[in-house]
N, C-alpha and C. Protein backbone atom coordinates (compact mmCIF):
# COMPACT_ATOMS: atom_id res chain seq x y z
N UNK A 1 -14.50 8.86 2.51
CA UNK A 1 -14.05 7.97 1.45
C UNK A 1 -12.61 8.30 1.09
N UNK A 2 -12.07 7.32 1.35
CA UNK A 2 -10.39 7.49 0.80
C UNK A 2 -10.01 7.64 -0.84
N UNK A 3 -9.40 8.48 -1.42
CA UNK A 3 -8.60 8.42 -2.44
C UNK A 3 -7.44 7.53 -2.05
N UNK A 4 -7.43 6.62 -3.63
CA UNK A 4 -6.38 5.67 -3.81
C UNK A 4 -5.55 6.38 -5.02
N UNK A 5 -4.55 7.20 -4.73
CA UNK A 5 -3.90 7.95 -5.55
C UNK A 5 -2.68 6.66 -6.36
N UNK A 6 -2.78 7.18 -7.69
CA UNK A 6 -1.84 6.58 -8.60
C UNK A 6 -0.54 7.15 -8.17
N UNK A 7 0.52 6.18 -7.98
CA UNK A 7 2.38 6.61 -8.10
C UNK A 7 2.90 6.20 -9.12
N UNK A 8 3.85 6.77 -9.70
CA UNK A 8 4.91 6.42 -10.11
C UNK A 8 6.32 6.95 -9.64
N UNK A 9 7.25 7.08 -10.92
CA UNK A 9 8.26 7.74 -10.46
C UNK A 9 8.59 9.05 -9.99
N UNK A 10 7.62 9.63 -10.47
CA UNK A 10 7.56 11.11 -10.61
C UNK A 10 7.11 11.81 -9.49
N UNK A 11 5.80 11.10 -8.67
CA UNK A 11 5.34 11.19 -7.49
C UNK A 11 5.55 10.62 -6.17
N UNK A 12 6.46 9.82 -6.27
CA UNK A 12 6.55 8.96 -5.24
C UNK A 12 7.02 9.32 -3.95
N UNK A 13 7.76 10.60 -4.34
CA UNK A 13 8.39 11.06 -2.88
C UNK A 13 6.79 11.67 -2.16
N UNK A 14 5.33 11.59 -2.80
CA UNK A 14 4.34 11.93 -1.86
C UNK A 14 4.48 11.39 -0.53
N UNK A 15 4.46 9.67 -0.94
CA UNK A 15 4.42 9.07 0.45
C UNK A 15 5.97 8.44 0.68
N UNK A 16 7.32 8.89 -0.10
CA UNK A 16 7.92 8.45 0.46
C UNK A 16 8.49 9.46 1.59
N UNK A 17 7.86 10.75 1.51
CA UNK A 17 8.56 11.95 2.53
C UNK A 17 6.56 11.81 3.54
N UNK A 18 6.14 11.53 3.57
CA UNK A 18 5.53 11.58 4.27
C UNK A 18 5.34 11.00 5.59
N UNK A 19 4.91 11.87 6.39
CA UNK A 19 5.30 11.60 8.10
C UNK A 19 4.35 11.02 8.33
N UNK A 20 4.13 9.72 8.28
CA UNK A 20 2.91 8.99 8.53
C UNK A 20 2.99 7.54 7.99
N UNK A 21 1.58 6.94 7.87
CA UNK A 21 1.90 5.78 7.56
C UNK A 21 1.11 5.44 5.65
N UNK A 22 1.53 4.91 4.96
CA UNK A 22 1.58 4.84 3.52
C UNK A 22 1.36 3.12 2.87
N UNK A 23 -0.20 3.03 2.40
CA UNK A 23 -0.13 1.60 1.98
C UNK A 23 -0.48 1.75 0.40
N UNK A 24 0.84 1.41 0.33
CA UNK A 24 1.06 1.05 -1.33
C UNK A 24 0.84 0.03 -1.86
N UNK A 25 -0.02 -0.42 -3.18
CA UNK A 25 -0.64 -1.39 -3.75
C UNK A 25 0.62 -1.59 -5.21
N UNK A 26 1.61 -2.32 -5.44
CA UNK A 26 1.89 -2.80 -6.60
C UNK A 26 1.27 -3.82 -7.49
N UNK A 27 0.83 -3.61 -8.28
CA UNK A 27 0.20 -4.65 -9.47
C UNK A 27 0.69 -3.97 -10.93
N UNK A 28 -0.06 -5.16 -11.31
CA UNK A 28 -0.21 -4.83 -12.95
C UNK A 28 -1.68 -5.23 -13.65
N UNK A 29 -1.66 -4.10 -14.68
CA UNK A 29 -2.84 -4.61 -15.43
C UNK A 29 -3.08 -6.35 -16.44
N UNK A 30 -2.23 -6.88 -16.24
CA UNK A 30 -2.28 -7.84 -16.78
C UNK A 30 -2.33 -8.79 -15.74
N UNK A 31 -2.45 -9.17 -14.22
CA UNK A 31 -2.24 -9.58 -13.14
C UNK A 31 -4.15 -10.03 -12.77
N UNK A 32 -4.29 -10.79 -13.10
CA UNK A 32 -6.36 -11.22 -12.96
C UNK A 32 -5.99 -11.24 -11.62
N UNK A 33 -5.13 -11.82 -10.23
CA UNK A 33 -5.44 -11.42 -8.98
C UNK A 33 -5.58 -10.18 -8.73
N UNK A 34 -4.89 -9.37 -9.30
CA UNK A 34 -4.75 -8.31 -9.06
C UNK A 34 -6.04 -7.22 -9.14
N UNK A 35 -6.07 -7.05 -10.26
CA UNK A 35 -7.38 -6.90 -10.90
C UNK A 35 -8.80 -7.52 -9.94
N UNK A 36 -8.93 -8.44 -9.96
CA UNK A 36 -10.50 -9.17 -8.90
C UNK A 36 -10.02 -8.68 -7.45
N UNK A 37 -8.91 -8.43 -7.08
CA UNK A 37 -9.17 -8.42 -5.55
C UNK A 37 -8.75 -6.92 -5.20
N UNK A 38 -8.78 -5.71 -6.51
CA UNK A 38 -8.86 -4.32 -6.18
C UNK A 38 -10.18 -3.76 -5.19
N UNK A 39 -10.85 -4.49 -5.51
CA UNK A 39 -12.37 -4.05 -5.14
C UNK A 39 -12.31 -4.41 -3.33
N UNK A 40 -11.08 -5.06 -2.74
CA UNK A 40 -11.16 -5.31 -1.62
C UNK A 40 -9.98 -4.44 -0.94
N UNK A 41 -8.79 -3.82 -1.66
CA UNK A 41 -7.91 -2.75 -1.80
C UNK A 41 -8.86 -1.40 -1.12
N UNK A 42 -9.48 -1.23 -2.09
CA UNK A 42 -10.31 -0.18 -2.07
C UNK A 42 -11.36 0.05 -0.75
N UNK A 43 -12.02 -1.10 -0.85
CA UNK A 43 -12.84 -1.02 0.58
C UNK A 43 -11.87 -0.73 1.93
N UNK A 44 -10.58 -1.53 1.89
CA UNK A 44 -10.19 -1.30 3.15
C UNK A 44 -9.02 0.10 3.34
N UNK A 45 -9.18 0.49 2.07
CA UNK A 45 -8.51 2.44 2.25
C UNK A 45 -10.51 3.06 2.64
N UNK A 46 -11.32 2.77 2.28
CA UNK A 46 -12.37 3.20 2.94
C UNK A 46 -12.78 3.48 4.11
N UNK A 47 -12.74 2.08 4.47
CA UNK A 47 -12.96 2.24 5.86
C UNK A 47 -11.72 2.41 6.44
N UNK A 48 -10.37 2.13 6.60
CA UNK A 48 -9.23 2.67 7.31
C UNK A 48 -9.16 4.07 7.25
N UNK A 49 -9.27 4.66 6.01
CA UNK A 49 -8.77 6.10 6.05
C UNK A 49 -9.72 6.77 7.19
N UNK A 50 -11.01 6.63 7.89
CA UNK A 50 -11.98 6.99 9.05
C UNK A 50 -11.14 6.95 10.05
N UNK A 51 -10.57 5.75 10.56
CA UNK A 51 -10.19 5.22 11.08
C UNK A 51 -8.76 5.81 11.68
N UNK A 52 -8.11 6.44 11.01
CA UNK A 52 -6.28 7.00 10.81
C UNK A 52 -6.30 8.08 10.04
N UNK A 53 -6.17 9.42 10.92
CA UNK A 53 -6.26 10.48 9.70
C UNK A 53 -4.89 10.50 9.42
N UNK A 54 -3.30 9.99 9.68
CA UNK A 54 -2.18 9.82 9.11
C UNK A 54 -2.18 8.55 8.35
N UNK A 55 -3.10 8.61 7.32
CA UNK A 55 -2.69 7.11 6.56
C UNK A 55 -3.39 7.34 5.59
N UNK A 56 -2.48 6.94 4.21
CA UNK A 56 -2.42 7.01 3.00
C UNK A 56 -2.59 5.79 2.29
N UNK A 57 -3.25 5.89 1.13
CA UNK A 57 -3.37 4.90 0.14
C UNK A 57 -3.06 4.83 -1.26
N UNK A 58 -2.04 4.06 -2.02
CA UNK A 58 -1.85 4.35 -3.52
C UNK A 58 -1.61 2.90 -4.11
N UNK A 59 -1.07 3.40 -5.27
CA UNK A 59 -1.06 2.08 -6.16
C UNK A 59 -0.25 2.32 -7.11
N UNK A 60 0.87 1.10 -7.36
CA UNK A 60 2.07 1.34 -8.61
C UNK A 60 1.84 0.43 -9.85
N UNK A 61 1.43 0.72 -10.95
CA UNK A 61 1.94 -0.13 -11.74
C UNK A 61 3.22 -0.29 -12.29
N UNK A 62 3.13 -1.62 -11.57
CA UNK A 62 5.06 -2.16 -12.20
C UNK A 62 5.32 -1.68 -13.42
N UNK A 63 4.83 -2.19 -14.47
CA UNK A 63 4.71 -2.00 -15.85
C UNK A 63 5.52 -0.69 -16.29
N UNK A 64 4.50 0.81 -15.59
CA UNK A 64 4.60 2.01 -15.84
C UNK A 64 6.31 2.28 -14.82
N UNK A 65 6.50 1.96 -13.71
CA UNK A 65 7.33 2.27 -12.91
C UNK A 65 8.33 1.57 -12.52
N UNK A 66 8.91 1.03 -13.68
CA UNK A 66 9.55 -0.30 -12.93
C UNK A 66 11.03 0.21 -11.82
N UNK A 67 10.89 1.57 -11.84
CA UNK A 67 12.38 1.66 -10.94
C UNK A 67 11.42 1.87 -9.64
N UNK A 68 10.57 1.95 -9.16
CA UNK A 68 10.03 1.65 -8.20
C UNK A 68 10.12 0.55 -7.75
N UNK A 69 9.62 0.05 -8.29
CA UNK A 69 9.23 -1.57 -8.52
C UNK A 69 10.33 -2.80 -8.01
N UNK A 70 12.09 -1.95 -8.79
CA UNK A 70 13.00 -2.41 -8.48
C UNK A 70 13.49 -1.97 -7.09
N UNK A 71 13.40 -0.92 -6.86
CA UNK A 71 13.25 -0.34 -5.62
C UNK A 71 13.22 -0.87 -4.36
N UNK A 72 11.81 -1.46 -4.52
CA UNK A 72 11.65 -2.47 -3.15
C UNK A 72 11.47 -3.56 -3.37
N UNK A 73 12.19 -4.06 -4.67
CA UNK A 73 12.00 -5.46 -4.61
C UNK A 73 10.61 -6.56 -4.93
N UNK A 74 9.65 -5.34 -5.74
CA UNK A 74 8.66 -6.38 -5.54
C UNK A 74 9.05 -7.34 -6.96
N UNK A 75 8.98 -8.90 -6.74
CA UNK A 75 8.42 -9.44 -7.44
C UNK A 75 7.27 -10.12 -7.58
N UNK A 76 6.29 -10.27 -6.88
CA UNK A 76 4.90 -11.03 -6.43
C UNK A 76 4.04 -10.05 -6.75
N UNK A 77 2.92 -10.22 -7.07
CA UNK A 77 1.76 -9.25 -7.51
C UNK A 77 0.69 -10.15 -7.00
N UNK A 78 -0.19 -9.57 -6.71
CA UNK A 78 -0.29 -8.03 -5.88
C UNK A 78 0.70 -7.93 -5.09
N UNK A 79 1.41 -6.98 -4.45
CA UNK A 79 2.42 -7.00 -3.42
C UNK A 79 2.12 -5.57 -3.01
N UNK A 80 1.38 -5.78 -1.29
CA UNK A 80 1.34 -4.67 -0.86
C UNK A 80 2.39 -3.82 0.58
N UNK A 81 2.86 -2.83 0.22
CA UNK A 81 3.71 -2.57 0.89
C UNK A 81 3.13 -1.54 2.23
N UNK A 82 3.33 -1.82 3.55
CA UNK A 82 3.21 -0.67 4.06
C UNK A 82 4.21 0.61 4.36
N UNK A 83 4.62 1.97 4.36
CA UNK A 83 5.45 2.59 4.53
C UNK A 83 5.21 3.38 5.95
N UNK A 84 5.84 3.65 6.55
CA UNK A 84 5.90 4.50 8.10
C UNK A 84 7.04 5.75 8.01
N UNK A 85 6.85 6.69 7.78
CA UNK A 85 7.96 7.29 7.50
C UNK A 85 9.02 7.53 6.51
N UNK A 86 8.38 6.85 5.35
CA UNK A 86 9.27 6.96 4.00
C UNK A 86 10.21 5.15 4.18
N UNK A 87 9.84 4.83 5.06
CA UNK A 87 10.66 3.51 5.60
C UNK A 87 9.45 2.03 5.52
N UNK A 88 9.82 0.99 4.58
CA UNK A 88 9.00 -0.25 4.85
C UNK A 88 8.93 -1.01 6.07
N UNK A 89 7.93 -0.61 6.45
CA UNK A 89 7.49 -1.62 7.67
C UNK A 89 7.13 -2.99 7.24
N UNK A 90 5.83 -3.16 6.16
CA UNK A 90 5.11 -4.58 6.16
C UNK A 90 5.21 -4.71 4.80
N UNK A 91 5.33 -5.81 4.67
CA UNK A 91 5.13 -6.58 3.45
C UNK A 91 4.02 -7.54 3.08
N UNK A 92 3.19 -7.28 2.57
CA UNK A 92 1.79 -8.01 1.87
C UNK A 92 2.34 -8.67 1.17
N UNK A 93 2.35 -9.94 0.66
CA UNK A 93 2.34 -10.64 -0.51
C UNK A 93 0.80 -11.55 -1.20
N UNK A 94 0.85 -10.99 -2.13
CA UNK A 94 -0.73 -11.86 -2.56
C UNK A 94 -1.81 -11.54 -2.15
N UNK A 95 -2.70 -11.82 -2.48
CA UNK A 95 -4.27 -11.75 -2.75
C UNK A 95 -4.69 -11.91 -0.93
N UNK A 96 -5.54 -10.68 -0.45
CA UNK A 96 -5.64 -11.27 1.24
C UNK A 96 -7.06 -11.15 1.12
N UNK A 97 -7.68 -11.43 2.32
CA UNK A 97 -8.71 -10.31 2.37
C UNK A 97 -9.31 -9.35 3.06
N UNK A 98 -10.44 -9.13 3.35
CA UNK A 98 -10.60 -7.74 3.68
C UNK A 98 -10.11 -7.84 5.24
N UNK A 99 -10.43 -8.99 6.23
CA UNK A 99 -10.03 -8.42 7.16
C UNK A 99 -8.55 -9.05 7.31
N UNK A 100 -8.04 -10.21 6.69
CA UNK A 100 -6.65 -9.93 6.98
C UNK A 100 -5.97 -9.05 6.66
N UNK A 101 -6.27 -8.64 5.75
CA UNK A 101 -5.40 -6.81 4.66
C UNK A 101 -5.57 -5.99 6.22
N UNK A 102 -6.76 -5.23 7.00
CA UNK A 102 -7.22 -4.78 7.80
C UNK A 102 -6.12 -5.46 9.07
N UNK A 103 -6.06 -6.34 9.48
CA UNK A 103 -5.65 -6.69 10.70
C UNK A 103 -3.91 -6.55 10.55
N UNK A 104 -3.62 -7.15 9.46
CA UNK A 104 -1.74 -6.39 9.41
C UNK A 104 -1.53 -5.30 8.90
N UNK A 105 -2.19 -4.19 8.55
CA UNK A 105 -2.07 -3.30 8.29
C UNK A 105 -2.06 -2.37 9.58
N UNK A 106 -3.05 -3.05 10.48
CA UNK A 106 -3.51 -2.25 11.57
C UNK A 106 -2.66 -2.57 12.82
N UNK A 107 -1.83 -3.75 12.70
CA UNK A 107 -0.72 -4.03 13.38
C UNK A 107 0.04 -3.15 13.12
N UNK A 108 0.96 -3.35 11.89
CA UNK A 108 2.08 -2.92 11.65
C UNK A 108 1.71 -1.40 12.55
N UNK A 109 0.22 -1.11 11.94
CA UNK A 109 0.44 0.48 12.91
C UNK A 109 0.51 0.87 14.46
N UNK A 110 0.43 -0.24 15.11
CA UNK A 110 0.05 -0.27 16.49
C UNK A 110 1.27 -0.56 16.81
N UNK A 111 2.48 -1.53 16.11
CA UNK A 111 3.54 -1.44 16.39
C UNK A 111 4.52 -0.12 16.37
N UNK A 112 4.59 0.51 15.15
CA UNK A 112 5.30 2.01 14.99
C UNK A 112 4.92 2.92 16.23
N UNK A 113 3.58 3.04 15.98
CA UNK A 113 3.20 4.02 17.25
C UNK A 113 3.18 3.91 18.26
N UNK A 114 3.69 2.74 18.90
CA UNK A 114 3.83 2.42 20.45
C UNK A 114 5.20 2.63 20.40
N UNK A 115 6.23 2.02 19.51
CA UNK A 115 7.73 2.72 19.65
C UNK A 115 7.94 4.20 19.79
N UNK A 116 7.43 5.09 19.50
CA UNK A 116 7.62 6.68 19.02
C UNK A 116 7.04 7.04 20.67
């Protein structure tokens, strides 16, 4: 079972120095997509984390972090980011589901790791 670790500013260099790959969840608590479609967030750090022992899962609230936030530009919520190396590979925008979240997530990784 994967931990979906909370970021903010304070922590962020976890997955931004991390040698691997990093799927970051931005929302907000005031965001009802956001909120209803955690429960599908969560399942697919479940079953992925089996799947990839270099791959990480977290979550920003804008709200709490907004220099993050400004950071990469999110304005769309949910907006999920993937990271490879401290570097954005993919960009999620909006509400997906379980197996599209799963299938570009699992790209983006099949792409990095065939370059290296």
């Amino acid at each position: 079972m994967s931990q979906i670790i909370e970021y903010n500013e304070n922590n962020a260099k976890d997955y931004e120095w991390f040698d691997g790959f990093a799927v970051i969840r931005f929302y907000a608590n005031w965001c009802t997509p956001c909120i209803q479609n955690f429960p599908v967030f969560e399942q697919c750090a479940n079953q992925m984390s089996t799947q990839y022992a270099a791959l990480k899962f977290g979550k920003v609230n804008v709200d709490a972090s907004p220099i993050l936030t400004l950071r990469y530009n999110v304005y769309g919520l949910p907006s999920t980011l993937v990271f490879y190396r401290g570097q954005v590979v993919q960009r999620i925008a909006g509400v997906k589901s379980l197996g599209e979240l799963q299938a570009i997530i699992q790209h983006a990784i099949q792409s990095h790791v065939t370059q290296d």
